[in-house]
C-alpha atoms as a PDB file:
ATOM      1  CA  UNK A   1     193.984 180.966 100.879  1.00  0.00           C
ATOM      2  CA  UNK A   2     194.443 178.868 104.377  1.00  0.00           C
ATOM      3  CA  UNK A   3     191.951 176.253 105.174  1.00  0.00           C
ATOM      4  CA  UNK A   4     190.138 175.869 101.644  1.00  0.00           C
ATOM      5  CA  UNK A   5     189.642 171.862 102.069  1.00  0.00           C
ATOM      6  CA  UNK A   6     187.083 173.422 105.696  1.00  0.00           C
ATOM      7  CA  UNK A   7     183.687 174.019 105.356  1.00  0.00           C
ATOM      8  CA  UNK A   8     182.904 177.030 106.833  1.00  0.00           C
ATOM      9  CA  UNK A   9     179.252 178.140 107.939  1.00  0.00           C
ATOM     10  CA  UNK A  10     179.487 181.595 109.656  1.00  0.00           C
ATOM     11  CA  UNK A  11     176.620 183.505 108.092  1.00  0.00           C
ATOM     12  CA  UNK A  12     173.327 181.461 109.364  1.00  0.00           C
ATOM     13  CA  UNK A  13     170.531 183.521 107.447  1.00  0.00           C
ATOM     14  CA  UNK A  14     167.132 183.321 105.580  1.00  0.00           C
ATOM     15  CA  UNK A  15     169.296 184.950 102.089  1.00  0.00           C
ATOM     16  CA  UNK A  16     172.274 182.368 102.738  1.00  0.00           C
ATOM     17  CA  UNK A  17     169.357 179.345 103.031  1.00  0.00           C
ATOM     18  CA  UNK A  18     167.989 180.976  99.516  1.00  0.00           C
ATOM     19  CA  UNK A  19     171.346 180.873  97.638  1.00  0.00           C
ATOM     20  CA  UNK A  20     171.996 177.460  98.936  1.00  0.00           C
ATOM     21  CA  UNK A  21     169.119 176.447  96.844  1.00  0.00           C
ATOM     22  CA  UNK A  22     169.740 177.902  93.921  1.00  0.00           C
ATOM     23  CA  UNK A  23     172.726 175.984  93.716  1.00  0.00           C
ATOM     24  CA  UNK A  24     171.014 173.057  94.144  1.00  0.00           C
ATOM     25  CA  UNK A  25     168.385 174.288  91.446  1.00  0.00           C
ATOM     26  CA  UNK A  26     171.518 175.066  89.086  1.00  0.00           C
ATOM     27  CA  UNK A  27     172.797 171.613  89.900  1.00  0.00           C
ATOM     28  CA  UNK A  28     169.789 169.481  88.995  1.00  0.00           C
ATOM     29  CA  UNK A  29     169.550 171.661  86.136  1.00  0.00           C
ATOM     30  CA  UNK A  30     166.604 173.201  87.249  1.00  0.00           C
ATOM     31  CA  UNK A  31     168.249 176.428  86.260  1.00  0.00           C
ATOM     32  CA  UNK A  32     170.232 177.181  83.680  1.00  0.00           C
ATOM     33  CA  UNK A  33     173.859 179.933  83.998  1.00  0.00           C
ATOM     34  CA  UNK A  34     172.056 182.678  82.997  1.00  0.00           C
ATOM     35  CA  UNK A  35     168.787 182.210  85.610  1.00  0.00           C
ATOM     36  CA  UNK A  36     170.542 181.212  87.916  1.00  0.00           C
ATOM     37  CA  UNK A  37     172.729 184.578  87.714  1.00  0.00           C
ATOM     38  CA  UNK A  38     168.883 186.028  87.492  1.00  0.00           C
ATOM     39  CA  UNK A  39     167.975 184.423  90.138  1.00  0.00           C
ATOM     40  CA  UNK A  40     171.532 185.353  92.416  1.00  0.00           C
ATOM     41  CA  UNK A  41     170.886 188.892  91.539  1.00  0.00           C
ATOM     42  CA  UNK A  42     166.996 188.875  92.835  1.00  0.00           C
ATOM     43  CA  UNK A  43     168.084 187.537  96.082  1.00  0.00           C
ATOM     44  CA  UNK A  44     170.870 190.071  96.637  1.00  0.00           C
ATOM     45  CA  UNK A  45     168.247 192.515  96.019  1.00  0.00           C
ATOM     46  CA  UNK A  46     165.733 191.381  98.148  1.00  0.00           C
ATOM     47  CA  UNK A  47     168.148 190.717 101.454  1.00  0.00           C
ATOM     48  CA  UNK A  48     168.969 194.328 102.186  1.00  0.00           C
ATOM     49  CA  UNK A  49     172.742 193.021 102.075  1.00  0.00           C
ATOM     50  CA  UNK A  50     174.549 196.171 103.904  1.00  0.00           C
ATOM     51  CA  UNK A  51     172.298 195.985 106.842  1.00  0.00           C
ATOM     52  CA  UNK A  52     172.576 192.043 107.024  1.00  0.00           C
ATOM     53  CA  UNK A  53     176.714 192.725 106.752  1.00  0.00           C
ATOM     54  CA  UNK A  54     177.318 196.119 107.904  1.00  0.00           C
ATOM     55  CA  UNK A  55     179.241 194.604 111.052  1.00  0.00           C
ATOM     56  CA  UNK A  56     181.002 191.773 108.772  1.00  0.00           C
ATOM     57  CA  UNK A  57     182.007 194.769 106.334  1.00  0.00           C
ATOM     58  CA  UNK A  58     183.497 197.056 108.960  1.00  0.00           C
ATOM     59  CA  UNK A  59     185.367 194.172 110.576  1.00  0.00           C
ATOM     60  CA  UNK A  60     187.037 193.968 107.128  1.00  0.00           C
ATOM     61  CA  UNK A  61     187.818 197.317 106.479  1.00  0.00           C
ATOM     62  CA  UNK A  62     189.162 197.964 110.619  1.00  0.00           C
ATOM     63  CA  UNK A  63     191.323 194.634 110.248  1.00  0.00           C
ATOM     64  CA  UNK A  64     192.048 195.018 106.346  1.00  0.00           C
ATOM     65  CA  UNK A  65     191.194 191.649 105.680  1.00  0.00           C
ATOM     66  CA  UNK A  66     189.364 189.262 103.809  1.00  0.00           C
ATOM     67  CA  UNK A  67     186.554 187.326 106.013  1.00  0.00           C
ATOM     68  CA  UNK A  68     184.965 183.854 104.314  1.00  0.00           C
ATOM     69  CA  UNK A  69     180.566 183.878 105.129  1.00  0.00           C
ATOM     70  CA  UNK A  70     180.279 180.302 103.822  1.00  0.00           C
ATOM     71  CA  UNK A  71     182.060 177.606 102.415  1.00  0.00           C
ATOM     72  CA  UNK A  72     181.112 174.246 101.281  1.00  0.00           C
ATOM     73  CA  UNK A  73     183.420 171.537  99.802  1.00  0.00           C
ATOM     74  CA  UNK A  74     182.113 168.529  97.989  1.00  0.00           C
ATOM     75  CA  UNK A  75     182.891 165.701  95.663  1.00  0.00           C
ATOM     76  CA  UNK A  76     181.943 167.370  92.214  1.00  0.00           C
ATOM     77  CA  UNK A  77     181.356 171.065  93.173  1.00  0.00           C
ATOM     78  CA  UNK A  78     182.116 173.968  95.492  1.00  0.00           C
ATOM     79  CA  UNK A  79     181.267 177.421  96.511  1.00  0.00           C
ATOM     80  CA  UNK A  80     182.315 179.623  98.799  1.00  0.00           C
ATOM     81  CA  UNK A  81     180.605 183.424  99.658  1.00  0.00           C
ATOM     82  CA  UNK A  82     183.473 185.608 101.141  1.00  0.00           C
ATOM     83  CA  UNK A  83     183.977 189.528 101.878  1.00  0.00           C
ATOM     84  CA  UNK A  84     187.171 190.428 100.105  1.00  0.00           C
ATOM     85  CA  UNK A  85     189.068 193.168 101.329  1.00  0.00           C
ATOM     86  CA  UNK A  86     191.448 195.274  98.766  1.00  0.00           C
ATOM     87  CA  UNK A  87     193.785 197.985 100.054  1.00  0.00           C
ATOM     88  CA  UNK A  88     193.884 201.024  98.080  1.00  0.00           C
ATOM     89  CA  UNK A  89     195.897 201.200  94.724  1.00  0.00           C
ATOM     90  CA  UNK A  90     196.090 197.768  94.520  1.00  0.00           C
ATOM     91  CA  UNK A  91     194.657 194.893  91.908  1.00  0.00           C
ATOM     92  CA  UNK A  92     193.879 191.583  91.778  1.00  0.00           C
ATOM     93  CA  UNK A  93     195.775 190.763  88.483  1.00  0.00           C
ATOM     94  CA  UNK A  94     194.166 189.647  84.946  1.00  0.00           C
ATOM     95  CA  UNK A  95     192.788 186.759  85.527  1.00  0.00           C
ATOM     96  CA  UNK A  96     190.285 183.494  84.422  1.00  0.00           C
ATOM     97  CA  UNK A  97     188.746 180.736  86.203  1.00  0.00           C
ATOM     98  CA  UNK A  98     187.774 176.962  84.809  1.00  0.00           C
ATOM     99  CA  UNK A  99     184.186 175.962  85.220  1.00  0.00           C
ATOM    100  CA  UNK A 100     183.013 178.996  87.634  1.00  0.00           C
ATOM    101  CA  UNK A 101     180.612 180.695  87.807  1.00  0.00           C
ATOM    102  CA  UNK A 102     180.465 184.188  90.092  1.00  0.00           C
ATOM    103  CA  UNK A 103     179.298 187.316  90.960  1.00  0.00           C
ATOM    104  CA  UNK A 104     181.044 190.322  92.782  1.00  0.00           C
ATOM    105  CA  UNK A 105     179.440 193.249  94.620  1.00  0.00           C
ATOM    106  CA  UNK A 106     180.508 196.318  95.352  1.00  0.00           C
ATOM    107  CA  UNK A 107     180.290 196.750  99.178  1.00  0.00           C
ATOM    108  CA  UNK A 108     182.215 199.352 100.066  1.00  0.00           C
ATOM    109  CA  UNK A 109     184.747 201.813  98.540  1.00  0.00           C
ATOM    110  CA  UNK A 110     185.192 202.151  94.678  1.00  0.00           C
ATOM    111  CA  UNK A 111     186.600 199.365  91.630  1.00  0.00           C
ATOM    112  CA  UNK A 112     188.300 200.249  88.804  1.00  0.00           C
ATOM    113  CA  UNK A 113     187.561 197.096  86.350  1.00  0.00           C
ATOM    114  CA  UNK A 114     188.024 195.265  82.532  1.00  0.00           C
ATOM    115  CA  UNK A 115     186.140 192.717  82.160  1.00  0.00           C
ATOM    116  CA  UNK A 116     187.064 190.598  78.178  1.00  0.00           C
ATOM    117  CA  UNK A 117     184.907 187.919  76.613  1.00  0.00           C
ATOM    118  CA  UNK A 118     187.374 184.716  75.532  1.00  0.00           C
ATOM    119  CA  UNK A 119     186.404 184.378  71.617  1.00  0.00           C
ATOM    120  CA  UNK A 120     188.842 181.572  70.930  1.00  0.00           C
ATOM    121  CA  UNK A 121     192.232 178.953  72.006  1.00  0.00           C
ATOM    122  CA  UNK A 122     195.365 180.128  69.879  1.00  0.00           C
ATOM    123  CA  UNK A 123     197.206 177.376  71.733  1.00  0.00           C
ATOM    124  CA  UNK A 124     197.202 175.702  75.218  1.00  0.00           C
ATOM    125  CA  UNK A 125     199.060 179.010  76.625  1.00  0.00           C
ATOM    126  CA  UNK A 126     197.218 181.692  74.677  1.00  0.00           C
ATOM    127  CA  UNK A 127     193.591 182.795  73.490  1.00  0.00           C
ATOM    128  CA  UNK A 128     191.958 185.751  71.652  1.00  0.00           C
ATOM    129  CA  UNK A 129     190.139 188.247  73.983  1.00  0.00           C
ATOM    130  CA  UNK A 130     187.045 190.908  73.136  1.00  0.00           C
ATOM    131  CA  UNK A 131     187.224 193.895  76.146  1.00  0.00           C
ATOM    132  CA  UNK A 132     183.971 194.322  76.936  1.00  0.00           C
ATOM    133  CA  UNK A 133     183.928 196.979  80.124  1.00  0.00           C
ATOM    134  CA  UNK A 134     186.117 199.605  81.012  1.00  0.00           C
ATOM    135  CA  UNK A 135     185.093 201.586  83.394  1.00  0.00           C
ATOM    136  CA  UNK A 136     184.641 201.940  87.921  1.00  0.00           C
ATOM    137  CA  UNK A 137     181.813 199.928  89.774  1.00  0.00           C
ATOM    138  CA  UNK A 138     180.360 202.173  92.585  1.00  0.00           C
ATOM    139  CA  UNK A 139     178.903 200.588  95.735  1.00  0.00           C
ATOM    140  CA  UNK A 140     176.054 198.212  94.263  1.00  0.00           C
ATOM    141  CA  UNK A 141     177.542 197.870  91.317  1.00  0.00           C
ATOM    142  CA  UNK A 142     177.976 193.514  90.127  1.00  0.00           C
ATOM    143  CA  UNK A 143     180.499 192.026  87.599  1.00  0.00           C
ATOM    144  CA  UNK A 144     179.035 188.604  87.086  1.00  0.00           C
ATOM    145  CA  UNK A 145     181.616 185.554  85.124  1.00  0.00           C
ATOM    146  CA  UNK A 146     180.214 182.433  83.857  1.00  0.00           C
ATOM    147  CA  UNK A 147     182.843 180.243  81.738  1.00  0.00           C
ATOM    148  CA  UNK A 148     181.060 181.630  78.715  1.00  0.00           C
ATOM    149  CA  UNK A 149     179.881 185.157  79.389  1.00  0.00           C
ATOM    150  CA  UNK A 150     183.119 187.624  81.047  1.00  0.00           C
ATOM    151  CA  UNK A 151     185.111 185.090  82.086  1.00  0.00           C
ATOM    152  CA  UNK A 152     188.597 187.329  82.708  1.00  0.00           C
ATOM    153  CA  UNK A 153     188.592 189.908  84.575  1.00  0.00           C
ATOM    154  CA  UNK A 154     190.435 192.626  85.717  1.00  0.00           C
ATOM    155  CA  UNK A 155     190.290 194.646  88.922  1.00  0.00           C
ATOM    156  CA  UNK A 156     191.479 197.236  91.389  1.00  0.00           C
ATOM    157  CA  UNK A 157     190.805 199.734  94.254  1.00  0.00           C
ATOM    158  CA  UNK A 158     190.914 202.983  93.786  1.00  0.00           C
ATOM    159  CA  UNK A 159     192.243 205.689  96.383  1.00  0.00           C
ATOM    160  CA  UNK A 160     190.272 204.209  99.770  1.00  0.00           C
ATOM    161  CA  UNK A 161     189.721 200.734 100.719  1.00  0.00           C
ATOM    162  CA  UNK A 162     187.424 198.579  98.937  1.00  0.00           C
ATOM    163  CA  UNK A 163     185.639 195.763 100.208  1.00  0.00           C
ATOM    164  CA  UNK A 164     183.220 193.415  97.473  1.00  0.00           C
ATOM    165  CA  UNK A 165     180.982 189.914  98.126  1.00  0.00           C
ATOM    166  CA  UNK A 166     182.677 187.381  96.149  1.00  0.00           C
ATOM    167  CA  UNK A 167     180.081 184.538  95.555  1.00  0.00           C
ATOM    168  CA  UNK A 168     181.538 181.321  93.489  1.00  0.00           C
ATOM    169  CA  UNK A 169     180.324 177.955  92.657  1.00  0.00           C
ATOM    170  CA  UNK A 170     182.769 175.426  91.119  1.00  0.00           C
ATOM    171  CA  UNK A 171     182.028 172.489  89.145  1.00  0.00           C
ATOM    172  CA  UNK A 172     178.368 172.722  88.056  1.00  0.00           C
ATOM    173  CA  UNK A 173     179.578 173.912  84.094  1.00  0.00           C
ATOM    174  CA  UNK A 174     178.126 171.551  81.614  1.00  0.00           C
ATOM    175  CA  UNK A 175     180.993 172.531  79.105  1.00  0.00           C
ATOM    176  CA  UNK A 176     183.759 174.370  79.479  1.00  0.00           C
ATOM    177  CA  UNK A 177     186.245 176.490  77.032  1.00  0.00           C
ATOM    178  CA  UNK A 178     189.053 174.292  77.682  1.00  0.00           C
ATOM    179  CA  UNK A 179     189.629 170.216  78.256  1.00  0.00           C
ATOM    180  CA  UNK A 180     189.487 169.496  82.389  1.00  0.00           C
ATOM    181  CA  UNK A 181     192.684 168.146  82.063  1.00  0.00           C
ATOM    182  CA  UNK A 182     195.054 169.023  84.787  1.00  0.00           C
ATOM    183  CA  UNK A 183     192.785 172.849  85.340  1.00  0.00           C
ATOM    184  CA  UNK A 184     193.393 175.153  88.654  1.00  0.00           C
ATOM    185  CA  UNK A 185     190.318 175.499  89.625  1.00  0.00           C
ATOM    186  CA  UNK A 186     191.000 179.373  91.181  1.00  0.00           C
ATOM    187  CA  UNK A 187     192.905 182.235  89.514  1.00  0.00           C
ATOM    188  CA  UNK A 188     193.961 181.976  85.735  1.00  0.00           C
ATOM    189  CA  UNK A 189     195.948 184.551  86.026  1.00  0.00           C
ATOM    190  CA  UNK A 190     196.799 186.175  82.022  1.00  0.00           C
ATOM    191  CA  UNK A 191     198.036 189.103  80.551  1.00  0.00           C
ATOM    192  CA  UNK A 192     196.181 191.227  78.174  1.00  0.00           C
ATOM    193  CA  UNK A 193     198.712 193.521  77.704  1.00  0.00           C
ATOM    194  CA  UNK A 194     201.375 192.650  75.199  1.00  0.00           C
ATOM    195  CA  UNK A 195     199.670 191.706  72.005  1.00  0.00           C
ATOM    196  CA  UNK A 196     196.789 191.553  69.322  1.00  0.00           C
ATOM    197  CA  UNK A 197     195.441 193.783  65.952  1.00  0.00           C
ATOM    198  CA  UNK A 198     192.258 196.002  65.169  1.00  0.00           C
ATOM    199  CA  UNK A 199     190.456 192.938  66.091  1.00  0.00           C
ATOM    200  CA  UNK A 200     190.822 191.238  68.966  1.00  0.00           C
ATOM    201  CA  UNK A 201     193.524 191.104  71.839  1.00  0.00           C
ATOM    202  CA  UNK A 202     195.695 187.852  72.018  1.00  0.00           C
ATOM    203  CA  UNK A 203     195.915 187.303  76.327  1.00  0.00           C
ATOM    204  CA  UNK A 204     199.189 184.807  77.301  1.00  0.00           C
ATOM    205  CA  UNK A 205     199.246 183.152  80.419  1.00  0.00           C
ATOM    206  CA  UNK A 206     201.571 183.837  82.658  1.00  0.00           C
ATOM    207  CA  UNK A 207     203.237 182.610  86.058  1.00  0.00           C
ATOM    208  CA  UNK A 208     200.906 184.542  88.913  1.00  0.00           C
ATOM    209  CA  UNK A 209     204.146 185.398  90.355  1.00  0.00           C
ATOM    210  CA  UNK A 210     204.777 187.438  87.418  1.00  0.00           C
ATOM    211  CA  UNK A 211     201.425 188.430  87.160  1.00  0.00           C
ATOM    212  CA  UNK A 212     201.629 189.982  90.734  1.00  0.00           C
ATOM    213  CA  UNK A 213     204.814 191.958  89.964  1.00  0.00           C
ATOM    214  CA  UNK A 214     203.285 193.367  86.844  1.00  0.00           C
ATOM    215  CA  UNK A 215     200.163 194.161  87.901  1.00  0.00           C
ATOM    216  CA  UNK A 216     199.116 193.882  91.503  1.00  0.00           C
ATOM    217  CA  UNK A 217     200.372 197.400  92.706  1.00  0.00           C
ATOM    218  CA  UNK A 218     199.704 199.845  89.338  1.00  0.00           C
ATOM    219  CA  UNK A 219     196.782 201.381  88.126  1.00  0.00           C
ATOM    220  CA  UNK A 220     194.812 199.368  85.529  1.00  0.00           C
ATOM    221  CA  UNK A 221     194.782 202.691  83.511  1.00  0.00           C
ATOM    222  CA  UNK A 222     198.350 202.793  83.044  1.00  0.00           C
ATOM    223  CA  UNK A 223     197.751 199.444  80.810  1.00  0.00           C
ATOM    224  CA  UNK A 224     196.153 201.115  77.332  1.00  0.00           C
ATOM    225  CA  UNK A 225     193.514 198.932  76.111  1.00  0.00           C
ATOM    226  CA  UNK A 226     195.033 197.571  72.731  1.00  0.00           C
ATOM    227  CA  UNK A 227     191.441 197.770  71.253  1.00  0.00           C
ATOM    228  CA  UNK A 228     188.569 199.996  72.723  1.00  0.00           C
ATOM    229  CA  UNK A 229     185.259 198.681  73.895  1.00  0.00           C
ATOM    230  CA  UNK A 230     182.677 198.879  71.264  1.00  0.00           C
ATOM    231  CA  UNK A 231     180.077 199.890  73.572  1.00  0.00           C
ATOM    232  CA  UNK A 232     180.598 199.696  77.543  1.00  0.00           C
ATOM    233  CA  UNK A 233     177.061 197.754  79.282  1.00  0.00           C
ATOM    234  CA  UNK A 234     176.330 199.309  82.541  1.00  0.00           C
ATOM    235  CA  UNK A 235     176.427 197.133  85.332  1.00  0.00           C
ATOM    236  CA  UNK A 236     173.874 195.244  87.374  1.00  0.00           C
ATOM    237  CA  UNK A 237     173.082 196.767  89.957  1.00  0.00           C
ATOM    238  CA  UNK A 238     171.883 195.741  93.465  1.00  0.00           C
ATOM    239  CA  UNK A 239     171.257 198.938  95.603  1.00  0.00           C
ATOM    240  CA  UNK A 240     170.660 202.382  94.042  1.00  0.00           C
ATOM    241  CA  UNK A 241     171.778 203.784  97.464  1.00  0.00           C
ATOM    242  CA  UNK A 242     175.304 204.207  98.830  1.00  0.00           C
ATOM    243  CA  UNK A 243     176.576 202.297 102.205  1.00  0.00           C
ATOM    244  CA  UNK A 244     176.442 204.767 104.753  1.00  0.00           C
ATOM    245  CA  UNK A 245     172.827 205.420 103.801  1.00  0.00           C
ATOM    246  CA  UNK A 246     171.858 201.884 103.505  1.00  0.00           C
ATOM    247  CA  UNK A 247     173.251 200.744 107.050  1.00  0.00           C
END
């Protein structure tokens, strides 16, 4: 992505003022991953979000791309809140992210998503994965990654455009499921695909560049899960109501 050493601060608002805190909060330990997810979730309700964005959202489905809110670059930690724009029938490969901590909403359109707990490091290239959700988030629909709870992902738009608040903060982990030794700190990217027993799935990293050919532009379903979901959790949600009646 262009320009991500540049602060940006385009969205000026009483909900992006609130979210700056609770990074703060999360970074004096104030808050611990799972409040402060809470706490991320309780704002996004309270902000009316698709009025606040409405013109931000239909910018990014008339130009068909991404558009970065807020961005903030420091010495030990970063986040950055961004509208991401996906183009129907295509994905945003398998992937996992070191010492991050997210949450994705639904803004617009339809995603088809897996989301896989990592259980344990086979070796420095390879790891045993649980599937936890299979399934499509509607419009208010969340997927929220901590480097503990969800932490690959998997997802794609379906047959219209889909547009989804990315909110990430980097750096504020106090452990993490691998040594920081020489880590990327944005997408993992790892295939689920190829291996594993009644069990558990083994995941392999792989070149994004591979990733991309393999994944980016099929449908997630024509990937069989190696072993089911035990039991699929619904999503958070953030607004019971779809866009067009929420503008």
């Amino acid at each position: 992505m262009s320009g991500f050493r540049t602060d940006v601060r385009e969205w000026r608002s009483p909900t992006m003022k609130e979210i700056r805190g609770l990074i703060g909060d999360l970074g004096r330990r104030r808050l611990n991953i799972p409040q402060f997810q809470k706490e991320v979730l309780r704002v996004y309700r309270e902000g009316n979000l698709w009025k606040q964005l409405g013109s931000w959202i239909d910018e990014c489905l008339k130009e068909k791309r991404d558009a970065i809110l807020w961005r903030e670059i420091m010495a030990t930690r970063n986040f950055t809140l961004q509208l991401l724009y996906m183009a129907p029938n295509t994905a945003h490969p398998p992937h996992y992210h070191f010492n991050h901590v997210s949450t994705q909403l639904v803004m617009a359109g339809r995603m088809r998503a897996r989301e896989y707990e990592r259980l344990a490091r086979i070796t420095e290239d390879s790891v045993t994965l649980m599937p936890v959700y299979d399934g499509v988030h509607e419009v208010g629909d969340t997927m929220q990654t901590a480097e503990f709870h969800r932490n690959v992902h998997w997802f794609a738009a379906l047959t219209e455009p889909t547009v989804f608040l990315n909110f990430n903060v980097h750096g504020l982990e106090r452990e993490t499921f691998e040594p920081d030794v020489g880590q990327h700190k944005g997408r993992n990217t790892i295939d689920p695909t190829v291996g594993g027993n009644e069990r558990h799935i083994i995941g392999h990293k792989i070149d994004v560049d591979k990733a991309e050919a393999k994944f980016a532009h099929r449908a997630i379903d024509d990937f069989p899960l190696i072993i089911p979901v035990k039991k699929n959790a619904r999503p958070q949600r953030v607004s019971p109501r779809s866009r067009k009646r929420a503008a």
